[in-house]
Protein backbone atom coordinates (compact mmCIF):
# COMPACT_ATOMS: atom_id res chain seq x y z
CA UNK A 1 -4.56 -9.47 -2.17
CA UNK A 2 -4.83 -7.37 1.09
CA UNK A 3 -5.28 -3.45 0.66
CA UNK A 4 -5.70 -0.75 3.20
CA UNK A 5 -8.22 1.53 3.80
CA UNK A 6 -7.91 4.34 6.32
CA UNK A 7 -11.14 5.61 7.77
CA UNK A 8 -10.97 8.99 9.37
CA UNK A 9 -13.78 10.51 11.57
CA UNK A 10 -14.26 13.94 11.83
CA UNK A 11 -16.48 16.29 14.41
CA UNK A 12 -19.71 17.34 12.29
CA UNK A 13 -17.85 18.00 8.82
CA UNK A 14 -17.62 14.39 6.96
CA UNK A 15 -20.34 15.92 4.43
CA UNK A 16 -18.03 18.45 3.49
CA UNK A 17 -14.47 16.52 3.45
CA UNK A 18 -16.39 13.41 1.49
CA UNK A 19 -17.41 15.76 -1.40
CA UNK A 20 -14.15 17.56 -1.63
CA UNK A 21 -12.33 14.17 -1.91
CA UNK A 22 -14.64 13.25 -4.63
CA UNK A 23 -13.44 16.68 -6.44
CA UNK A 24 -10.10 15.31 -6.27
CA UNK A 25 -10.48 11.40 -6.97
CA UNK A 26 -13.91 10.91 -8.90
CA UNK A 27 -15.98 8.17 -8.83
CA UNK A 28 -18.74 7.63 -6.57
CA UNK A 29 -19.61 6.85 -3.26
CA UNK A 30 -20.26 3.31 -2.86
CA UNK A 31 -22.18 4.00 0.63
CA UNK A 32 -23.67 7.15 2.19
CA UNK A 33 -25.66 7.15 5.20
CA UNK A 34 -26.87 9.20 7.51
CA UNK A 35 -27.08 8.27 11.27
CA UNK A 36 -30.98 8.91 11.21
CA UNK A 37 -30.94 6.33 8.42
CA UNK A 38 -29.53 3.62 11.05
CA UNK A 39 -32.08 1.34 12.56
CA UNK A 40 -32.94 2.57 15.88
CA UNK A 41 -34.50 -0.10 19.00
CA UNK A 42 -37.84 0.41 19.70
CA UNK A 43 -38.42 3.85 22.09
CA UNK A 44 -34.90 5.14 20.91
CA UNK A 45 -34.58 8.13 18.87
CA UNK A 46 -32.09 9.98 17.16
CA UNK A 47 -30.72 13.23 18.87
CA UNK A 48 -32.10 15.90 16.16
CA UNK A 49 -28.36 17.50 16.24
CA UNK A 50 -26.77 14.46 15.16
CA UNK A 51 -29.52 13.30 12.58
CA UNK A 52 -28.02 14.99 9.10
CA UNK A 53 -24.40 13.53 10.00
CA UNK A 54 -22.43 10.98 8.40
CA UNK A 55 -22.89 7.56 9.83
CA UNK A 56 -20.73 6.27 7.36
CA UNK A 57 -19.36 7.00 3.70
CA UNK A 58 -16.93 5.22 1.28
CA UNK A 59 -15.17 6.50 -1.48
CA UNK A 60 -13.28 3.91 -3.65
CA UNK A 61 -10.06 5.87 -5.37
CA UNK A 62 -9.01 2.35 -7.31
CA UNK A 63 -9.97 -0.80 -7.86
CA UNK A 64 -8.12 -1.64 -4.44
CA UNK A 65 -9.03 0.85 -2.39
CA UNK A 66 -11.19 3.59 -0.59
CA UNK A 67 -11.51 5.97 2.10
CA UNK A 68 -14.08 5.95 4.63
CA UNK A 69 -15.47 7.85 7.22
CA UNK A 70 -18.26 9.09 9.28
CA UNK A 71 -18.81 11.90 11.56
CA UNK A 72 -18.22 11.26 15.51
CA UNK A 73 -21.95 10.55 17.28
CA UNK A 74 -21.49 12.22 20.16
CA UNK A 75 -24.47 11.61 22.57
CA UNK A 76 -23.11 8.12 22.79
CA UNK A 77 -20.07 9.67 24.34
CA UNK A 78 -17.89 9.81 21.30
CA UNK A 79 -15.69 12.73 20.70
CA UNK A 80 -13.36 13.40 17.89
CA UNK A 81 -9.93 14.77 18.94
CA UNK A 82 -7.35 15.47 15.88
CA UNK A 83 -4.47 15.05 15.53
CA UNK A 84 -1.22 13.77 13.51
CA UNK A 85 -1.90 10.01 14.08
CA UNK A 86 -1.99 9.23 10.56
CA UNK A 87 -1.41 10.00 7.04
CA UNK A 88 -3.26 8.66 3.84
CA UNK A 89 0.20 6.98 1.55
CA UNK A 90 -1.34 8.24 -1.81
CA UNK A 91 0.74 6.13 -4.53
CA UNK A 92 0.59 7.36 -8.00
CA UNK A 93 1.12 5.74 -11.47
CA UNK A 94 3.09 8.85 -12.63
CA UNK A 95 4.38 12.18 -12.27
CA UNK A 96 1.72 13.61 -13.41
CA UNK A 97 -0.46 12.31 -11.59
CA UNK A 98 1.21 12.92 -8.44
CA UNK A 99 1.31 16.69 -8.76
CA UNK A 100 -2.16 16.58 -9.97
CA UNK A 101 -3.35 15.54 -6.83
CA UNK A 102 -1.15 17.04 -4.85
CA UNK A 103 -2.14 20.51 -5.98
CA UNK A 104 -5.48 19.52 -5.55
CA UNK A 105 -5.41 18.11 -1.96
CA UNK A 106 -3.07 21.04 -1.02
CA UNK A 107 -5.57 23.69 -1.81
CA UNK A 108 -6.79 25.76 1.62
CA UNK A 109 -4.03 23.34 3.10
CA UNK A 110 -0.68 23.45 3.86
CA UNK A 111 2.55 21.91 2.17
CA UNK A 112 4.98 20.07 4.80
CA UNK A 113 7.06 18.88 1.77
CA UNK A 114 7.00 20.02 -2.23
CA UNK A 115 6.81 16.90 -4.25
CA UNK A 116 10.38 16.29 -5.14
CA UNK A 117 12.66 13.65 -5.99
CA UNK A 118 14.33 11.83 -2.81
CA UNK A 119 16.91 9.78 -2.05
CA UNK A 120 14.54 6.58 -2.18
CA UNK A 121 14.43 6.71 -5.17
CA UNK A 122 10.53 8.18 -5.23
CA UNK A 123 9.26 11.37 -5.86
CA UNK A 124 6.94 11.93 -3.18
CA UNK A 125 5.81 15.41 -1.28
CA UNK A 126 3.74 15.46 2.13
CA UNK A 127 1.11 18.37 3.06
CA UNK A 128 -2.06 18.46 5.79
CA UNK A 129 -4.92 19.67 3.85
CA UNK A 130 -7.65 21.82 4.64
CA UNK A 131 -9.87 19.34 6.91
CA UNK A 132 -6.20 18.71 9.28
CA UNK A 133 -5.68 15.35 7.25
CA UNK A 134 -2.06 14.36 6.55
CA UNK A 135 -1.25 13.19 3.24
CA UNK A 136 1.96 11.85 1.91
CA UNK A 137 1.91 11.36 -2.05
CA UNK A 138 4.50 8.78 -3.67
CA UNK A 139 5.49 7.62 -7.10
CA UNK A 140 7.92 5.02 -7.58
CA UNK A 141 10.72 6.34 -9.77
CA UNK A 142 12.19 3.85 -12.43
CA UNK A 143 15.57 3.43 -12.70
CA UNK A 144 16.91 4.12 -16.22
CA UNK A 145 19.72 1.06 -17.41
């Protein structure tokens, strides 16, 4: 089966929005490198500025997913601009665990939509937490026969 994984790059704080996802979801990171870990040709070097930052990260949140990310490396001309381009679709097995991380990714952030029950037929709330990233958080209601 196919999943989706959203990678997000950020301008100098991936370090920072990595670990605070962890708080949320757990586990471990899978990978995390640094760009002066990369393998450099011969007579390049790494800008000292851009050493310490995230090449690239994972985070699995399931067994059929993760997030991923790295910081933008700008002195090969790569700039981060934000913006609302995206969302992460968080889909929960419960209620509970909806508003659990809901609250969590919400903290320092700002909620677009309380976590309600909606005319899908889902309870589901959207918010942009603290780093700019949009989230949208879904579970499935059941219907009762």
């Amino acid at each position: 089966m196919a999943t989706v994984n959203t990678y997000i790059t950020f301008n100098g704080f991936c370090e920072e929005a990595f670990l605070f996802y962890k708080s949320v979801f757990g586990g471990e990171f899978s990978y995390f490198g640094r760009f002066k870990d990369m393998p450099i040709s011969e007579g390049q070097t790494c800008p000292a500025g851009e050493a310490e930052k995230i090449m690239h990260v994972s985070l699995p949140i399931s067994k059929e997913t993760a997030i991923m990310g790295s910081d933008s490396f700008e002195s090969f001309g790569n700039e981060t601009i934000y913006g609302n381009n995206f969302s992460l679709s968080l889909n929960t097995e419960s209620k509970e665990e909806a508003d659990k991380f809901f609250k969590a990714l919400s903290v320092g952030g700002k909620i677009i939509m309380p976590m309600e029950n909606t005319f899908w037929n889902a309870y589901f709330g959207t918010l942009v937490d603290k780093f700019g990233v949009n989230w949208m958080v879904n579970f499935d209601l059941v219907e009762e026969k």
